[in-house]
Protein backbone atom coordinates (compact mmCIF):
# COMPACT_ATOMS: atom_id res chain seq x y z
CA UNK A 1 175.55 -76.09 143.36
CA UNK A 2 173.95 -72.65 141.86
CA UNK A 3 170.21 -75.14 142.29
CA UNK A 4 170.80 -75.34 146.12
CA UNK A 5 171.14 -71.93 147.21
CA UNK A 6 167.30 -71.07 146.11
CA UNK A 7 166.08 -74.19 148.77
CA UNK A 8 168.68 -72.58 151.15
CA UNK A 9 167.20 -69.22 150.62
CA UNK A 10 163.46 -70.86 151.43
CA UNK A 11 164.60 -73.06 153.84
CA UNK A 12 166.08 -69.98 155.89
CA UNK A 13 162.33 -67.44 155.02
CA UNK A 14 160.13 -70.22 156.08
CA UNK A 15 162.47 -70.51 159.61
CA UNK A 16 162.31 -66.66 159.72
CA UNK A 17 158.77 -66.83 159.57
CA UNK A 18 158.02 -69.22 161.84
CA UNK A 19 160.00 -67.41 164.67
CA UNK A 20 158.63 -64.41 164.13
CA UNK A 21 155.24 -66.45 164.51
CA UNK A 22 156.67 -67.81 167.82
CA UNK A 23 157.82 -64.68 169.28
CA UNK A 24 153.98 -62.87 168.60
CA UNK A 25 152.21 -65.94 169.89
CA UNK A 26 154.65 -65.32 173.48
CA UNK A 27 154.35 -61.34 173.15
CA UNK A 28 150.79 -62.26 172.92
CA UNK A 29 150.97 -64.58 176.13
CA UNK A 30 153.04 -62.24 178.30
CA UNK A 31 150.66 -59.31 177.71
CA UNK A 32 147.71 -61.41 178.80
CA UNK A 33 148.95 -63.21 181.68
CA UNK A 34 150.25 -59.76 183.11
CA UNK A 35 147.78 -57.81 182.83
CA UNK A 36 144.53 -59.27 184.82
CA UNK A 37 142.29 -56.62 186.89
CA UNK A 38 139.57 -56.90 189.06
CA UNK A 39 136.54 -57.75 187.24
CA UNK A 40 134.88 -55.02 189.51
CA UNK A 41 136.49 -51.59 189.76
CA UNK A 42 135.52 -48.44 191.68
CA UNK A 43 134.74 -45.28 189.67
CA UNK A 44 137.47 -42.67 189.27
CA UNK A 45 139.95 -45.37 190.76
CA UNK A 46 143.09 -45.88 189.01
CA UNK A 47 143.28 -49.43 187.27
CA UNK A 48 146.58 -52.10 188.80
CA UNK A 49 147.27 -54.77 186.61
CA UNK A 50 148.65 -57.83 188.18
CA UNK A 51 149.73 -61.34 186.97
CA UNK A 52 148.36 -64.58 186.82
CA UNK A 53 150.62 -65.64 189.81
CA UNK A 54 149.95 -62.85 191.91
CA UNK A 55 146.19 -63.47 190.79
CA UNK A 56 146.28 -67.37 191.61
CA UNK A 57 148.26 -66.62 194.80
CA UNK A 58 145.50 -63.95 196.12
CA UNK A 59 142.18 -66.48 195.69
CA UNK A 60 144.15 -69.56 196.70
CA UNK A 61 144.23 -71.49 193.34
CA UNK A 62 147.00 -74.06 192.66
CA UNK A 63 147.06 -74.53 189.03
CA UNK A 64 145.77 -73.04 186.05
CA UNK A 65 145.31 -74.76 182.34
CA UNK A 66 144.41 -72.19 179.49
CA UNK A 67 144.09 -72.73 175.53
CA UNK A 68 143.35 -69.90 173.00
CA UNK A 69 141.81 -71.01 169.69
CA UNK A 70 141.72 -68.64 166.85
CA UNK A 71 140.74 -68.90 163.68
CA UNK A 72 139.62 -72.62 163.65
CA UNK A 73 142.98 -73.41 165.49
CA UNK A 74 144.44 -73.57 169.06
CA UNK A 75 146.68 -70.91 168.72
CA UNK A 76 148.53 -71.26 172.22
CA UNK A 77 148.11 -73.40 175.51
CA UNK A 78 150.03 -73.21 178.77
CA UNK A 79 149.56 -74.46 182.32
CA UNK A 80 150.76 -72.61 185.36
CA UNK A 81 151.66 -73.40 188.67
CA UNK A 82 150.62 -76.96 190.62
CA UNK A 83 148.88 -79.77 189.62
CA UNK A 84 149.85 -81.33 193.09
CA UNK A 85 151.42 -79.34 195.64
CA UNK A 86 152.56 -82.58 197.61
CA UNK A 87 154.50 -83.90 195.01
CA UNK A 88 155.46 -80.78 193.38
CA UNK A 89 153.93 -81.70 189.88
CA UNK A 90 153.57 -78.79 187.94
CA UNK A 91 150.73 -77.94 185.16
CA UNK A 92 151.38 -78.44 181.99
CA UNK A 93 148.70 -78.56 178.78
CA UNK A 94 148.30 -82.18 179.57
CA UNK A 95 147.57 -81.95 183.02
CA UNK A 96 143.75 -83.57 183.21
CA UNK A 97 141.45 -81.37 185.32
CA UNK A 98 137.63 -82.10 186.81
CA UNK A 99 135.86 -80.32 183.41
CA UNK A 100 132.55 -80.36 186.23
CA UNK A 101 129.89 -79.06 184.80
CA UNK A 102 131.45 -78.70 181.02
CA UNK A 103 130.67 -82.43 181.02
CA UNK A 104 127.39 -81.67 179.81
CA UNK A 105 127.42 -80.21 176.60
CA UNK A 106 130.03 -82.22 175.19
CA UNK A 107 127.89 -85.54 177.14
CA UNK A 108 125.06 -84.27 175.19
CA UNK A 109 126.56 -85.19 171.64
CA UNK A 110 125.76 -88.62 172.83
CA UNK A 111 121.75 -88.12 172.31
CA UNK A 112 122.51 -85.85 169.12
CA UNK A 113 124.83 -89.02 167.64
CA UNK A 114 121.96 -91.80 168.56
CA UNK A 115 118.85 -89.06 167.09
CA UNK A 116 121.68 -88.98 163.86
CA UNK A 117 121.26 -92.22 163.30
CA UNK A 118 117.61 -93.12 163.98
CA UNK A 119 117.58 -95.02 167.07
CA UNK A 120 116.07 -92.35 169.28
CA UNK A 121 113.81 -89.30 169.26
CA UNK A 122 114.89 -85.37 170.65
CA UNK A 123 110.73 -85.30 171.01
CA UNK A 124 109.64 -88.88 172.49
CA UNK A 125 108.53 -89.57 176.19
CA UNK A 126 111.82 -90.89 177.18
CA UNK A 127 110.44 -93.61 179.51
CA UNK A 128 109.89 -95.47 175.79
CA UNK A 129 113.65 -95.83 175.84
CA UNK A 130 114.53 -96.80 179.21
CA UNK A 131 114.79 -100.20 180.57
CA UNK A 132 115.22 -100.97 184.10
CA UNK A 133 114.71 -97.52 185.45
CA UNK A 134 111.58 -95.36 184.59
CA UNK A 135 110.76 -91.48 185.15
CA UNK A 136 107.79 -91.76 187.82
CA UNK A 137 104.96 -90.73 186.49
CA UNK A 138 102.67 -88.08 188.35
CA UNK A 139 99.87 -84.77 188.07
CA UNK A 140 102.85 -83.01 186.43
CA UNK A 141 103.49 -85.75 183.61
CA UNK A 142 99.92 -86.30 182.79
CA UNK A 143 99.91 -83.94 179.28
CA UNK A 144 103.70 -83.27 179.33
CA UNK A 145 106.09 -85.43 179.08
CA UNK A 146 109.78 -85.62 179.44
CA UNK A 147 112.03 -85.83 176.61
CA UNK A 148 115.82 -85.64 175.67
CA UNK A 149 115.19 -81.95 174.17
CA UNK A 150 113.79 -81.05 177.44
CA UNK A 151 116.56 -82.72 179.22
CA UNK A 152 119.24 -81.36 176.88
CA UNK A 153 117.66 -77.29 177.77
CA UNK A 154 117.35 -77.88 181.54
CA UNK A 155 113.36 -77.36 180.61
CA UNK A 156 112.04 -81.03 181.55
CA UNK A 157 110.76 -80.14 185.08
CA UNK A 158 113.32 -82.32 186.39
CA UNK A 159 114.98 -82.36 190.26
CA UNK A 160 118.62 -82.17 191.35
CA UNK A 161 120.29 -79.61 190.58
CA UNK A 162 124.15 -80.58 190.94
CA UNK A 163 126.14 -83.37 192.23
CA UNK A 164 129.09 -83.14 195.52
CA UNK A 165 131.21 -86.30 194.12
CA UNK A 166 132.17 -89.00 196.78
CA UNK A 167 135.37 -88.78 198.47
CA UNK A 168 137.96 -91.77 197.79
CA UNK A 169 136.35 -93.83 200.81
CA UNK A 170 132.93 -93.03 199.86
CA UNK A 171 130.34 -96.23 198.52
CA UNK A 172 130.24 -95.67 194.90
CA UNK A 173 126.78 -95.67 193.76
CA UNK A 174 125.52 -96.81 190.41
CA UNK A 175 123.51 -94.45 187.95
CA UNK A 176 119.91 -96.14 189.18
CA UNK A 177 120.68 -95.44 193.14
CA UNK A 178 121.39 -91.95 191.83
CA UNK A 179 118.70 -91.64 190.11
CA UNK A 180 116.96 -92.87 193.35
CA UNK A 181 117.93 -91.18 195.85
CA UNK A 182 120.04 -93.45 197.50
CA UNK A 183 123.17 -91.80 196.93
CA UNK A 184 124.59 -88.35 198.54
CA UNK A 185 121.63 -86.43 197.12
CA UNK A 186 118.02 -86.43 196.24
CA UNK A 187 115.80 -88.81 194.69
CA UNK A 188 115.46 -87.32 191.23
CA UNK A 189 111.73 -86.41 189.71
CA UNK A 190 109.49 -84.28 187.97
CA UNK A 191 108.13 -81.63 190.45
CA UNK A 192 106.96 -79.13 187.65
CA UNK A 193 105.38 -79.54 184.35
CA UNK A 194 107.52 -80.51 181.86
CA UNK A 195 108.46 -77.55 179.36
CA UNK A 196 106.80 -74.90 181.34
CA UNK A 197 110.18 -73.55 183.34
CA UNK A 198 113.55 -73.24 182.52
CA UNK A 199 115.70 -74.60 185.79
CA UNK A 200 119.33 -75.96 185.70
CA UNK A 201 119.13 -80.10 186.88
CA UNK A 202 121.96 -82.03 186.94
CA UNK A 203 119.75 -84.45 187.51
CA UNK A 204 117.81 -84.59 183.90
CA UNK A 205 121.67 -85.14 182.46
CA UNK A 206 121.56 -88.14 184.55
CA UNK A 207 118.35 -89.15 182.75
CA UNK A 208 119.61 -88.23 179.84
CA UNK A 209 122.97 -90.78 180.36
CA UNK A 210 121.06 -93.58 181.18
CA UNK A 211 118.71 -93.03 177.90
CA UNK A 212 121.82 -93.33 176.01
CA UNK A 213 123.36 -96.58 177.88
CA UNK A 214 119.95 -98.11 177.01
CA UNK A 215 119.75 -97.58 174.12
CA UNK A 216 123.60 -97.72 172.77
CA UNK A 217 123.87 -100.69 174.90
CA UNK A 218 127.01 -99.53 176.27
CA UNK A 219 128.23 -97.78 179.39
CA UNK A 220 128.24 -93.94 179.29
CA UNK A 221 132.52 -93.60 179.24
CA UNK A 222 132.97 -96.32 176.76
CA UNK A 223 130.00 -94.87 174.17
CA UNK A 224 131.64 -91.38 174.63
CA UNK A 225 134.83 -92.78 174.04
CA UNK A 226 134.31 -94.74 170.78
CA UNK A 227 131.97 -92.11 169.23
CA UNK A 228 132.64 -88.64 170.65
CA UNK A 229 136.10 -87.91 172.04
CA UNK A 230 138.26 -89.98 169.92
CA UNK A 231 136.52 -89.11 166.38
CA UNK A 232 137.07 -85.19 167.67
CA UNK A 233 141.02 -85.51 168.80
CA UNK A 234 140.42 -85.64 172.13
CA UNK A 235 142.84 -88.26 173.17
CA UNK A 236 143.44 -87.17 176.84
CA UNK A 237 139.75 -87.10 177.97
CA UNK A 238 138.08 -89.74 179.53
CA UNK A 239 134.48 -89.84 181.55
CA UNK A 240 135.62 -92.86 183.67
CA UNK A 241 134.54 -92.83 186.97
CA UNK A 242 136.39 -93.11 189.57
CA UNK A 243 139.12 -92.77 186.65
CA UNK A 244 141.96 -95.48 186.65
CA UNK A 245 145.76 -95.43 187.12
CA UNK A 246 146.39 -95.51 183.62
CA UNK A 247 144.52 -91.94 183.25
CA UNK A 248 146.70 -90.95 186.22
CA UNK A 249 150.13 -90.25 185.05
CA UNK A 250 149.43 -86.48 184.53
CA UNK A 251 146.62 -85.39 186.72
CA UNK A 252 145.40 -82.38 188.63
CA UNK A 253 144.10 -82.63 192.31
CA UNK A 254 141.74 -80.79 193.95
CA UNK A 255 141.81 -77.81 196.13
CA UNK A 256 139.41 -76.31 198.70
CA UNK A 257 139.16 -72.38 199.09
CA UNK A 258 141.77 -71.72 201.59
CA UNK A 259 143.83 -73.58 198.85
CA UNK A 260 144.25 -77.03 201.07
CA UNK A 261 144.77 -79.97 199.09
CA UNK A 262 141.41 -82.39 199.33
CA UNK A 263 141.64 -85.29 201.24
CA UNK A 264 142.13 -88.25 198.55
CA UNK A 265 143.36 -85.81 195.64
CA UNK A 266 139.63 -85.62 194.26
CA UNK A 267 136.29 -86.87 194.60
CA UNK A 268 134.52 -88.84 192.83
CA UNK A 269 131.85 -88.23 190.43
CA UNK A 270 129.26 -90.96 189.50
CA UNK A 271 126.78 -88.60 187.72
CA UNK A 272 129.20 -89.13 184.42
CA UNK A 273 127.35 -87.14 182.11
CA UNK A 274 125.97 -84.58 184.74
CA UNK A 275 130.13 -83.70 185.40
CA UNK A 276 132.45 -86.88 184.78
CA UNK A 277 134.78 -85.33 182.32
CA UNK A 278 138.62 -85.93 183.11
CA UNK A 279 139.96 -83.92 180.11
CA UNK A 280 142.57 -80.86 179.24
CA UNK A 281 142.27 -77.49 178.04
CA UNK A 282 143.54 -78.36 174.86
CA UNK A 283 141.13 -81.10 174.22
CA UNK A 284 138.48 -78.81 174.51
CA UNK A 285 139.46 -76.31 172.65
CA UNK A 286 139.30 -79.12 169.88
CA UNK A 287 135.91 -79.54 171.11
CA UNK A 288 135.11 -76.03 169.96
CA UNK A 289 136.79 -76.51 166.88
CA UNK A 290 135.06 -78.95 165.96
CA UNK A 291 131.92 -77.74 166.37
CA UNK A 292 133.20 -74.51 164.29
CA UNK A 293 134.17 -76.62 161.47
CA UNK A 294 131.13 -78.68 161.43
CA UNK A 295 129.05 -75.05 160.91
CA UNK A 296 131.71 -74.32 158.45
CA UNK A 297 130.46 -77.37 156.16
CA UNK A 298 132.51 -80.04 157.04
CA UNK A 299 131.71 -82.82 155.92
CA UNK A 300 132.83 -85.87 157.67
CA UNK A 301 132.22 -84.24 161.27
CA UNK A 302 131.31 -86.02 164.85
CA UNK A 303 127.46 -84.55 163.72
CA UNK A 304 125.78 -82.97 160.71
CA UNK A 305 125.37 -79.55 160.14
CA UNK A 306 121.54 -79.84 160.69
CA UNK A 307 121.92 -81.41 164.25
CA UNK A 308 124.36 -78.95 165.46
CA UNK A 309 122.49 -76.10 164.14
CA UNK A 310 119.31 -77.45 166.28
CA UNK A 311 122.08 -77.87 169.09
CA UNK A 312 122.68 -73.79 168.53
CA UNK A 313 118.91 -72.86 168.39
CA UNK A 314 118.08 -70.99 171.46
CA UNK A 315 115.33 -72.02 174.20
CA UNK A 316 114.23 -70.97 177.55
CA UNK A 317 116.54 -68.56 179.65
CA UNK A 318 119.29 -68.86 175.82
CA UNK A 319 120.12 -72.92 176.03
CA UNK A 320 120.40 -74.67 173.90
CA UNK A 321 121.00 -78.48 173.71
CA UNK A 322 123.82 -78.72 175.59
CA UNK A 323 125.97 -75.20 175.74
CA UNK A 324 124.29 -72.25 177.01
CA UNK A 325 124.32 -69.73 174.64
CA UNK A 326 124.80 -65.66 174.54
CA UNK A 327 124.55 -63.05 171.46
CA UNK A 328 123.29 -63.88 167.69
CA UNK A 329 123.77 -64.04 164.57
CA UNK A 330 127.77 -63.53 163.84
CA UNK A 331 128.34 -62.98 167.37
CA UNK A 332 126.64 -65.84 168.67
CA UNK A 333 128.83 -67.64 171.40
CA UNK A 334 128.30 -71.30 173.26
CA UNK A 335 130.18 -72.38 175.89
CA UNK A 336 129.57 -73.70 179.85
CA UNK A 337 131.41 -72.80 183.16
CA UNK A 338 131.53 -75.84 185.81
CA UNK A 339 132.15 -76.37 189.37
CA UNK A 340 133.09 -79.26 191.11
CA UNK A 341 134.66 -79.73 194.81
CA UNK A 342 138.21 -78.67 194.24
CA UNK A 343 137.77 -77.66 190.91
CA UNK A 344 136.21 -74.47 188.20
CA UNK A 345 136.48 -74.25 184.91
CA UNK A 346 134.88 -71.84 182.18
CA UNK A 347 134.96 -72.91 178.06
CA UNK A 348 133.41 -69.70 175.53
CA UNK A 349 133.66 -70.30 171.82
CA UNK A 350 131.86 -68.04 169.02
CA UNK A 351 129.92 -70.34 166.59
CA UNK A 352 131.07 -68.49 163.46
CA UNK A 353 134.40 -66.50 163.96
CA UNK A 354 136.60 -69.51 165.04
CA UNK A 355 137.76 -67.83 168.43
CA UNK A 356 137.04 -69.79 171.62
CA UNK A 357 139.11 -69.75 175.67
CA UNK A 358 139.21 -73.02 177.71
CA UNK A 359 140.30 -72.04 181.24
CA UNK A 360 140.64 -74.76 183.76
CA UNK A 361 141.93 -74.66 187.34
CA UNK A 362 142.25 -76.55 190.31
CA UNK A 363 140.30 -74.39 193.11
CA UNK A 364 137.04 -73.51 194.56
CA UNK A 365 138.15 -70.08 194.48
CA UNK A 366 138.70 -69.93 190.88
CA UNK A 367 135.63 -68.23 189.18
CA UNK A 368 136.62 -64.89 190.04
CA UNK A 369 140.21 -65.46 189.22
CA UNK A 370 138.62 -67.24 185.35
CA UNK A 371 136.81 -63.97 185.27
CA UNK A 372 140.24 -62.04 184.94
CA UNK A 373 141.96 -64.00 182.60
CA UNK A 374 139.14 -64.29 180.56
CA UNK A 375 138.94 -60.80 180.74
CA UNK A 376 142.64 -59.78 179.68
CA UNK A 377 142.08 -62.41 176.95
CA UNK A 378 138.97 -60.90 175.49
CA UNK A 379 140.78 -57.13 175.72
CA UNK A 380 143.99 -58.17 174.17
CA UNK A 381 142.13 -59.50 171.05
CA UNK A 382 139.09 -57.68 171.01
CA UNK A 383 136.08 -60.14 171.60
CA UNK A 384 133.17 -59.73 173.27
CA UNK A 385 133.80 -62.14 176.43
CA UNK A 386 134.40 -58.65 178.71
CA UNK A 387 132.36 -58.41 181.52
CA UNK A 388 134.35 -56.10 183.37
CA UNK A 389 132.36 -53.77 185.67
CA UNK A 390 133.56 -50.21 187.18
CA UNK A 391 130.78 -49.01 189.41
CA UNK A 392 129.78 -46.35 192.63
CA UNK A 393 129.25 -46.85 195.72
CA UNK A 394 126.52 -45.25 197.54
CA UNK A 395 125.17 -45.23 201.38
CA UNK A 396 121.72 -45.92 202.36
CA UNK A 397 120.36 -45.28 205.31
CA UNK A 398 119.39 -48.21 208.11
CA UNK A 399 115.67 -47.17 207.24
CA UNK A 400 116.18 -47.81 203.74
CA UNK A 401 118.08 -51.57 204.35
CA UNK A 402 115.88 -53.02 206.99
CA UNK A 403 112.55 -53.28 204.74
CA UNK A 404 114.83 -56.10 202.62
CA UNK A 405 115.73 -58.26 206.03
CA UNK A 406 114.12 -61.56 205.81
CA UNK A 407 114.25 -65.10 204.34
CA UNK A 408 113.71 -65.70 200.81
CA UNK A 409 113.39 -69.05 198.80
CA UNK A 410 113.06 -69.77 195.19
CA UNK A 411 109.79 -71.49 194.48
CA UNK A 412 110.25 -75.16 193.72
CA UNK A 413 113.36 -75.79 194.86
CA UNK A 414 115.02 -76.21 198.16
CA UNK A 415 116.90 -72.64 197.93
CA UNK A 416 116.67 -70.08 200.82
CA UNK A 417 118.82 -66.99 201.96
CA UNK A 418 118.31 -64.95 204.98
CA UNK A 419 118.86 -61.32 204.24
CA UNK A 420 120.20 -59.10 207.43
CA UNK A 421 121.64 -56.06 208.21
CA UNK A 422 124.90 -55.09 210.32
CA UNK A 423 126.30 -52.35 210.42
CA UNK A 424 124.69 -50.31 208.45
CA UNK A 425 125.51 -53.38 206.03
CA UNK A 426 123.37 -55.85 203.74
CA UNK A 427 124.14 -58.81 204.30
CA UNK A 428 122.88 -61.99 202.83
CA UNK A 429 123.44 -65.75 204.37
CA UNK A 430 123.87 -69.48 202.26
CA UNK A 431 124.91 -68.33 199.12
CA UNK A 432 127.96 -70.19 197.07
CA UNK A 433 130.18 -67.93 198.00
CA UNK A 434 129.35 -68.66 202.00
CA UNK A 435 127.63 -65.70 204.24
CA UNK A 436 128.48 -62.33 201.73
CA UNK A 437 128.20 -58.72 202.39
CA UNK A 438 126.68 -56.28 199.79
CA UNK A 439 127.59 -52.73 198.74
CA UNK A 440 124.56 -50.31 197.59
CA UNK A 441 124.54 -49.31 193.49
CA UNK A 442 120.76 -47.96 193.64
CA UNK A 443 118.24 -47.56 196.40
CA UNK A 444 117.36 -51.59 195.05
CA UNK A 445 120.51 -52.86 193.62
CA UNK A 446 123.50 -54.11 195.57
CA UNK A 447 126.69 -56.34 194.37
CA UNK A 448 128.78 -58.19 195.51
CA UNK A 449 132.04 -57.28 195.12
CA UNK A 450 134.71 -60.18 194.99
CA UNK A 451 131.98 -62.15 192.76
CA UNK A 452 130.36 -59.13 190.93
CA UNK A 453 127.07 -60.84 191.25
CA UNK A 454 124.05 -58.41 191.51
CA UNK A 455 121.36 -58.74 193.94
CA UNK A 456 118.49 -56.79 192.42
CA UNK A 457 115.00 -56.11 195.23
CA UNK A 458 111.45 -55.90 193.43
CA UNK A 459 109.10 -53.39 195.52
CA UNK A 460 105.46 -53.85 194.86
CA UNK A 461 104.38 -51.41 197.76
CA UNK A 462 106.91 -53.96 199.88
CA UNK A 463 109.57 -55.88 198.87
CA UNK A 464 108.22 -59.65 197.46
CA UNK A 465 111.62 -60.87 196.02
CA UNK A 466 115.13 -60.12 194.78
CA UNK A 467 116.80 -61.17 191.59
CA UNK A 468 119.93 -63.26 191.31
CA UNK A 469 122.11 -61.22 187.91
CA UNK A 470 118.38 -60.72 186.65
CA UNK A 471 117.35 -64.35 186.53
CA UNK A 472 117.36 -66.78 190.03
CA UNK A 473 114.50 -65.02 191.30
CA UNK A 474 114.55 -65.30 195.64
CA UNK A 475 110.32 -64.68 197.13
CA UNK A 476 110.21 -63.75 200.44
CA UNK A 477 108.72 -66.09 202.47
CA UNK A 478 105.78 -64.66 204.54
């Protein structure tokens, strides 16, 4: 009997422990989710906290999915409030949400695994690969040509920038009617020289998905499938489009701004690799984990070492192939935000300290509220993910805003705003965030406030253009 009480003793520590564990991980948790703040405040203005409710109740967001990984692991994950308000299905971590535009670097794997094993080229023309569709050739692709490391950076010259999805009732075009126009958007070419420009196309991801189809001879979900998201963990992901009932069991819908639920749950999206994903927060946090690992020598990962090391090199405007990517050396982070109708999400991992956030939700109004969380999260364990502003206000004159009214479009592509003022206001007209009005920081730079996106005017004896968060650049259109 004496031999027990020792394996009682460690029996009883090791259950100690691993409460204490518990209760941190859900001091940690209540901290964070009660104490978001704007992501702009005013100077000399006292700071409210507020919680994630209060937060998803104020920009009309149903549900909420967020994992924390640190240290190489997912240290917590919780879902709040509605995956579908008409049923009353609530959010839990393995609720699937639209991963929109975080499709792309985990889509872009696919190229990296067929360049692993020799049967294609980052650096080739990547007509040589495909079959029954080709890139049309034109003045622009004489010299340069278009290739998957071009596609992968958004720096192939290529057309489209994002996709809408197709409601439930909608034709359901294949990847060549995309391709060609024949769909909801654009025909989708090469209106610049390849290499020459760094600009964000949906479109080349396209490309890029039916390279690897042709190649793999597989379709895009089923290749991901067998060689990306089940050799990383991620069991409840899936780029099936339109996704079947089997997927459906625990599934977000959609929600529009004023928080309505869209008509048909969700839309479609045939663009798979452009912003297909079905998948959880969870799954890709493993996503991030696994890339940590990999640059932590492991051996038997989803890609070598080398590979994702050329997937972490930077190129134009910090991309790299696949994740955007922000700081260096120790502190360098990858991640992606996305956005399709009815849903936003936002995914930040560092490469080398094993942190990473995965927040997914369920509204068009939820960048702002992703800001906050993200926010809290990066102040309660001191990362560098803070992009909190405090700022002053200042009052210009009409004299002062009236040399910036005009129209301004961004050169290439089919952007245009239409600056006014009202007021004694600056406003500016067909931006994502609908018709917005600006406060003044400078005699040049204004904000906006619910967004915190900078507007930024160039004078060159007149004004000749404005900057988008110094990079979109707007030309006034004479």
């Amino acid at each position: 009997m004496k031999k027990i009480y020792p394996i009682i003793l460690l029996v009883n520590l090791i259950s100690s422990c691993t409460h204490k564990k518990g209760d941190q991980i859900q001091s940690d948790i209540n901290n964070i989710e009660n104490s978001l703040v704007k992501s702009v405040q005013f100077k000399g203005d006292s700071i409210q906290e507020f919680s994630i409710l209060d937060r998803m109740e104020f920009y009309k967001v149903q549900g909420v999915s967020i994992a924390v990984v640190e240290n190489g692991m997912i240290k917590w994950a919780k879902g709040y409030g509605y995956a579908n308000t008409k049923t009353g299905t609530k959010v839990d971590v393995n609720t699937l949400f639209q991963a929109a535009s975080i499709s792309k670097p985990i889509a872009a794997l696919s190229a990296l695994k067929l360049f692993e094993n020799g049967s294609l080229e980052l650096n080739k023309d990547v007509n040589y690969y495909l079959k029954n569709w080709q890139i049309p050739k034109n003045k622009f692709t004489t010299t340069e040509k278009v290739t998957l490391e071009k596609l992968l950076t958004h720096t192939a010259g290529m057309t489209v920038n994002g996709f809408p999805g197709y409601q439930q009732t909608d034709e359901f075009p294949n990847t060549i009617d995309v391709l060609n126009g024949k769909g909801n958007t654009d025909k989708v070419v090469v209106d610049t020289i390849p290499g020459s420009i760094w600009r964000y196309s949906g479109g080349g991801y396209t490309v890029m998905e039916k390279v690897v189809e042709d190649v793999s001879g597989l379709p895009f979900d089923e290749y991901m499938s067998k060689n990306i998201l089940l050799p990383i963990g991620m069991k409840n992901s899936t780029y099936q489009q339109p996704i079947t009932k089997e997927w459906q069991n625990n599934i977000s819908a959609g929600y529009y701004e004023n928080g309505k639920l869209i008509e048909g749950l969700w839309h479609n999206n045939p663009q798979q690799a452009a912003g297909g994903l079905w998948t959880t927060a969870s799954d890709l946090a493993l996503f991030c984990i696994e890339i940590q690992d990999i640059m932590r020598d492991k051996k038997d990962g989803v890609l070598t070492k080398k590979t994702v090391e050329r997937m972490l090199t930077k190129h134009k405007n910090n991309w790299g192939l696949g994740p955007s990517l922000q700081g260096q050396n120790k502190s360098l982070i990858f991640g992606h935000d996305g956005r399709n109708i009815g849903f936003t999400t936002d995914m930040r991992a560092y490469v080398y300290q094993g942190n990473a956030v995965v927040i997914l939700t369920n509204g068009d109004k939820g960048e702002n509220l992703i800001k906050e969380i993200r926010n809290s999260i990066s102040k309660y364990y001191n990362w560098s993910i803070n992009n909190q502003k405090t700022i002053e206000i200042i009052k210009l004159p009409d004299t002062v805003l009236n040399q910036y009214s005009g129209k301004y479009e961004v050169k290439d592509r089919d952007m245009m705003h239409k600056v006014e003022v009202k007021d004694n206001q600056l406003f500016i007209t067909n931006t994502p965030f609908g018709n917005i009005s600006l406060v003044a920081l400078t005699n040049t730079k204004f904000m906006h406030l619910e967004s915190g996106t900078v507007f930024e005017f160039l004078i060159d004896k007149k004004v000749n253009a404005f900057m988008v968060n110094n990079s979109m650049e707007f030309v006034i259109m004479e």
